[in-house]
Protein backbone atom coordinates (compact mmCIF):
# COMPACT_ATOMS: atom_id res chain seq x y z
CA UNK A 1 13.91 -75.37 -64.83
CA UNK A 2 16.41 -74.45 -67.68
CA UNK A 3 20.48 -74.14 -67.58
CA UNK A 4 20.54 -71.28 -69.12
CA UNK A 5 19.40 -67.35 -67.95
CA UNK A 6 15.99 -66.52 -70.00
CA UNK A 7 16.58 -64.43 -72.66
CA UNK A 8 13.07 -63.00 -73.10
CA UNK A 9 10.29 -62.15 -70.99
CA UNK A 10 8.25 -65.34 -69.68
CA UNK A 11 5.73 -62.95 -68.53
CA UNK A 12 2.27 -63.16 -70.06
CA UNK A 13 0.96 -60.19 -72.51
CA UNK A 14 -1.89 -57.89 -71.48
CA UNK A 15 -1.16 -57.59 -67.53
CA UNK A 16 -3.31 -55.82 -65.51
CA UNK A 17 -3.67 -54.79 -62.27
CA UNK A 18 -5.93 -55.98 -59.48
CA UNK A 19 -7.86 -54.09 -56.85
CA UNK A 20 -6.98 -57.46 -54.27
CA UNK A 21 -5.62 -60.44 -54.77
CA UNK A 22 -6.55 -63.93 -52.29
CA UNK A 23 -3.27 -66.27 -52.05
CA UNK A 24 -3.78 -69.81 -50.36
CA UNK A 25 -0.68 -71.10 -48.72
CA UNK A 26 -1.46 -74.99 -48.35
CA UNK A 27 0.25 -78.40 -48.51
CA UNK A 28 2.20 -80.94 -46.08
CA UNK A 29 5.19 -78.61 -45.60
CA UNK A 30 6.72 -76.07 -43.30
CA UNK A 31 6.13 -72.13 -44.37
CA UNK A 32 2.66 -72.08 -44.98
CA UNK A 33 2.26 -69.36 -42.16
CA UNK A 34 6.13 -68.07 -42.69
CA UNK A 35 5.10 -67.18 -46.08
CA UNK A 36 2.06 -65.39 -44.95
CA UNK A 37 3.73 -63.44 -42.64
CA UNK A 38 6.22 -62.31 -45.41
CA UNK A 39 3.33 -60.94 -47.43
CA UNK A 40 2.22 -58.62 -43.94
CA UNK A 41 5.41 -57.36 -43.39
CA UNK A 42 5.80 -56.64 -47.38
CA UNK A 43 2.04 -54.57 -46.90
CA UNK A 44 3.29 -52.73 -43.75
CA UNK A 45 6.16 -51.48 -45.73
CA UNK A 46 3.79 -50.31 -48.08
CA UNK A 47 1.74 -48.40 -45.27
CA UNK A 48 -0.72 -51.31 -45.36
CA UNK A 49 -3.02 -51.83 -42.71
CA UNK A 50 -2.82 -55.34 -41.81
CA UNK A 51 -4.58 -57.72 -39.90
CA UNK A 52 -3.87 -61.48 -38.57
CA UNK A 53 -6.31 -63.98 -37.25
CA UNK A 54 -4.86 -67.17 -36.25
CA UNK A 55 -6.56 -70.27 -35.74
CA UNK A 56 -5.47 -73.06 -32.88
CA UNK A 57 -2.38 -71.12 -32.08
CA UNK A 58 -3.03 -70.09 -28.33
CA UNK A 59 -2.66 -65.89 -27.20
CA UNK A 60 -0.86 -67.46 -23.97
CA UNK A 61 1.41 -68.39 -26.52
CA UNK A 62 4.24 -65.73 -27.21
CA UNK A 63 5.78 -66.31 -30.79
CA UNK A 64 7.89 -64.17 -32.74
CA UNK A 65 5.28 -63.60 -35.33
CA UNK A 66 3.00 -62.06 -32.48
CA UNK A 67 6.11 -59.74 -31.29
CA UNK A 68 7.00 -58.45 -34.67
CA UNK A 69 3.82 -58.02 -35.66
CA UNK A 70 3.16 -55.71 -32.87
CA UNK A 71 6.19 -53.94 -33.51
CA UNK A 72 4.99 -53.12 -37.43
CA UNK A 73 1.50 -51.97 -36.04
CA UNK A 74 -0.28 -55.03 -37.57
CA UNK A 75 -2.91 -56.15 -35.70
CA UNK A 76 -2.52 -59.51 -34.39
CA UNK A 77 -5.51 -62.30 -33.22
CA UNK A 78 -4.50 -65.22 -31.65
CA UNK A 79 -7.71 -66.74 -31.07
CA UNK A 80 -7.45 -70.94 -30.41
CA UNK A 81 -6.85 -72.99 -27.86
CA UNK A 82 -3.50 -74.54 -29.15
CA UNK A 83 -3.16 -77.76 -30.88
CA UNK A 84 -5.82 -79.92 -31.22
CA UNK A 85 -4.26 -82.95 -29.31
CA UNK A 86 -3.19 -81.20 -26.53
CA UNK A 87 -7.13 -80.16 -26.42
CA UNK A 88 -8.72 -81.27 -22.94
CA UNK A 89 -12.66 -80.18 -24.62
CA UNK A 90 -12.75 -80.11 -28.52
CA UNK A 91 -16.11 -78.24 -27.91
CA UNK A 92 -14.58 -75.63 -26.29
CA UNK A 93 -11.82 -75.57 -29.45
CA UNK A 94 -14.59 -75.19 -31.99
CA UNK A 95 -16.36 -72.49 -30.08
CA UNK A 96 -13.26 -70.25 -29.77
CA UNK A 97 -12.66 -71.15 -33.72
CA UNK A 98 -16.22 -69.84 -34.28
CA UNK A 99 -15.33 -66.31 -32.50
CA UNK A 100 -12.00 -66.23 -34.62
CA UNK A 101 -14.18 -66.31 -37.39
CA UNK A 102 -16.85 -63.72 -36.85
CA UNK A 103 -14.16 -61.79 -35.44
CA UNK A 104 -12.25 -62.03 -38.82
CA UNK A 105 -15.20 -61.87 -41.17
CA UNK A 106 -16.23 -58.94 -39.16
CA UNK A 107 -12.58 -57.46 -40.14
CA UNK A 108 -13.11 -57.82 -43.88
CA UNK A 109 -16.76 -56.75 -44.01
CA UNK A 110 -15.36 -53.81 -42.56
CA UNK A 111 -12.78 -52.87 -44.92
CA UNK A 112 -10.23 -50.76 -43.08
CA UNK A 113 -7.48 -53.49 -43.52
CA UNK A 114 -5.99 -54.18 -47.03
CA UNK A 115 -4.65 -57.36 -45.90
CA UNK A 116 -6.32 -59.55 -43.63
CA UNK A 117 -4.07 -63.35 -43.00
CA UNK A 118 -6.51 -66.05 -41.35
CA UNK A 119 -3.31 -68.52 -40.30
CA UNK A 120 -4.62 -72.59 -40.38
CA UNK A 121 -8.53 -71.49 -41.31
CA UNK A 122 -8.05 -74.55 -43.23
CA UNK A 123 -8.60 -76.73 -39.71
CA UNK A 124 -11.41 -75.49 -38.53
CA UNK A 125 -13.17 -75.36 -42.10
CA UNK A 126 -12.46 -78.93 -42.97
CA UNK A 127 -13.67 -80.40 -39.69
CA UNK A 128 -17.04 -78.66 -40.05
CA UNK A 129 -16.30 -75.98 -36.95
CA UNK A 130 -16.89 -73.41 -39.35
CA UNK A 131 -19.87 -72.84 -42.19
CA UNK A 132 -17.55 -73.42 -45.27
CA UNK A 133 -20.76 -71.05 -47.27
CA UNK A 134 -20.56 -68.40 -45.30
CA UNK A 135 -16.77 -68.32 -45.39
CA UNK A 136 -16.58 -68.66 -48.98
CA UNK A 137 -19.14 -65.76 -49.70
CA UNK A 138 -17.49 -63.45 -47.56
CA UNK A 139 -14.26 -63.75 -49.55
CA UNK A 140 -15.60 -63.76 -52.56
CA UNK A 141 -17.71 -60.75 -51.44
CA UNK A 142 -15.07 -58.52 -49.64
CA UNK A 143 -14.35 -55.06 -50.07
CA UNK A 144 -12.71 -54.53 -53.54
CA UNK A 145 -9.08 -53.33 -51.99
CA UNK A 146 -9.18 -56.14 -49.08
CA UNK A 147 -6.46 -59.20 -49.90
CA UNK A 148 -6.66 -61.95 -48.21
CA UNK A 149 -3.81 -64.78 -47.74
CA UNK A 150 -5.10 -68.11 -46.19
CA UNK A 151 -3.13 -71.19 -44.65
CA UNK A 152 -3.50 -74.41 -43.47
CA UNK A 153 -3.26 -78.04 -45.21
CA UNK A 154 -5.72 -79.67 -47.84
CA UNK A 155 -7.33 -75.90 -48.64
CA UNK A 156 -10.61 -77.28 -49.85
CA UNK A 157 -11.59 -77.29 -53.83
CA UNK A 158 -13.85 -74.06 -53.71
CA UNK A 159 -10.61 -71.80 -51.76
CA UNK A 160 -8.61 -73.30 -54.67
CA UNK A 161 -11.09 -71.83 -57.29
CA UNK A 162 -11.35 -68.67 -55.59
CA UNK A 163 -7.39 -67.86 -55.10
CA UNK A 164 -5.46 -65.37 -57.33
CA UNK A 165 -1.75 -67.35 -56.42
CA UNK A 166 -2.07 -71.07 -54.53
CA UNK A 167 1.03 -72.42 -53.25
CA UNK A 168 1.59 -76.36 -52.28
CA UNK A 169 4.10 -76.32 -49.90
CA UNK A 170 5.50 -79.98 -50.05
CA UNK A 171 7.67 -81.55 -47.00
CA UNK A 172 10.62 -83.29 -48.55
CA UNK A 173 11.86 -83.13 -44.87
CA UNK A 174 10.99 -81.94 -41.47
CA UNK A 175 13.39 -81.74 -38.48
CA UNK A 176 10.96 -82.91 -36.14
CA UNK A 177 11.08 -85.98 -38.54
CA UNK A 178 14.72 -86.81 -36.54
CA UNK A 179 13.85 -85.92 -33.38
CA UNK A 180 14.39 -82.48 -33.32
CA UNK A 181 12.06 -80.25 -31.38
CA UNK A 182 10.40 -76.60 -32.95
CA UNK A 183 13.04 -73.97 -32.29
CA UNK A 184 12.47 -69.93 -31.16
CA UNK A 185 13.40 -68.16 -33.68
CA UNK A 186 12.72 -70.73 -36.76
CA UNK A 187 9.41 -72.13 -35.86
CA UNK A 188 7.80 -69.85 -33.69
């Protein structure tokens, strides 16, 4: 960080432009999915169409993602079961994180979306609900003008490698660390 405005471009020579881009939102924070869902609304501005496939997060659940998102005309999957621990069959958990995913890999084979968010994909990758392979070849193997932005903590080495931007979102501090429970409107 300097004290002092920049004087000159910091910007790399030569830029060019991309047909799609894959960002990875990851680390121990709060924003992961926040930041995601900055990015959709930024492409449905742009007359993006936009897609969203969440992982864990419950359709009984009603957040304010879900609402605005249906609002912008972005299509909106809320495919889990909810969190994890609250889980009464883990089998059950996995199977619905197995539909989220041929649901969303179906979505980017397809190509009609330019961006396509798979919110917490991490989970379900790292505890072996999902093939890692076949997830990995078909991102690196979308449609040309398909983006992708993915979430979730400890994004695993080969989503690192693959990603255009990767941002570690670090918790400094968390208001459920005080007691303080998620609030409408800021968390969900």
């Amino acid at each position: 960080m300097t004290d002092v405005p920049l004087e000159e471009d910091p910007r790399p020579d030569g830029l060019r432009v991309a047909s799609s881009l894959v960002l990875v939102n990851t680390g121990e924070g709060k924003g992961k999915s926040s930041a995601a869902f900055g990015v959709a609304m930024r492409a449905r501005a742009r007359d993006w169409p936009v897609a969203v496939v969440q992982f864990l997060k419950s359709d009984d659940w009603v957040t304010g993602e879900q609402i605005m998102a249906t609002r912008l005309g972005i299509d909106f999957w809320s495919l889990g079961d909810g969190f994890t621990w609250d889980s009464a069959d883990l089998t059950k958990d996995e199977a619905e994180a197995q539909e989220a995913w041929r649901h969303g890999k179906a979505l980017v084979e397809a190509g009609q979306h330019r961006l396509v968010i798979f919110d917490e994909i991490t989970y379900p990758l790292n505890w072996g609900w999902l093939d890692a392979a076949d997830v990995e070849q078909t991102f690196r193997n979308r449609p040309e003008r398909v983006s992708l932005v993915l979430t979730g903590r400890d994004a695993p080495e080969w989503m690192i490698d693959l990603a255009d931007t990767v941002s570690v979102i670090e918790n400094r501090k968390h208001a459920y660390e005080s007691g303080i429970a998620a609030k409408k409107g800021i968390d969900f």
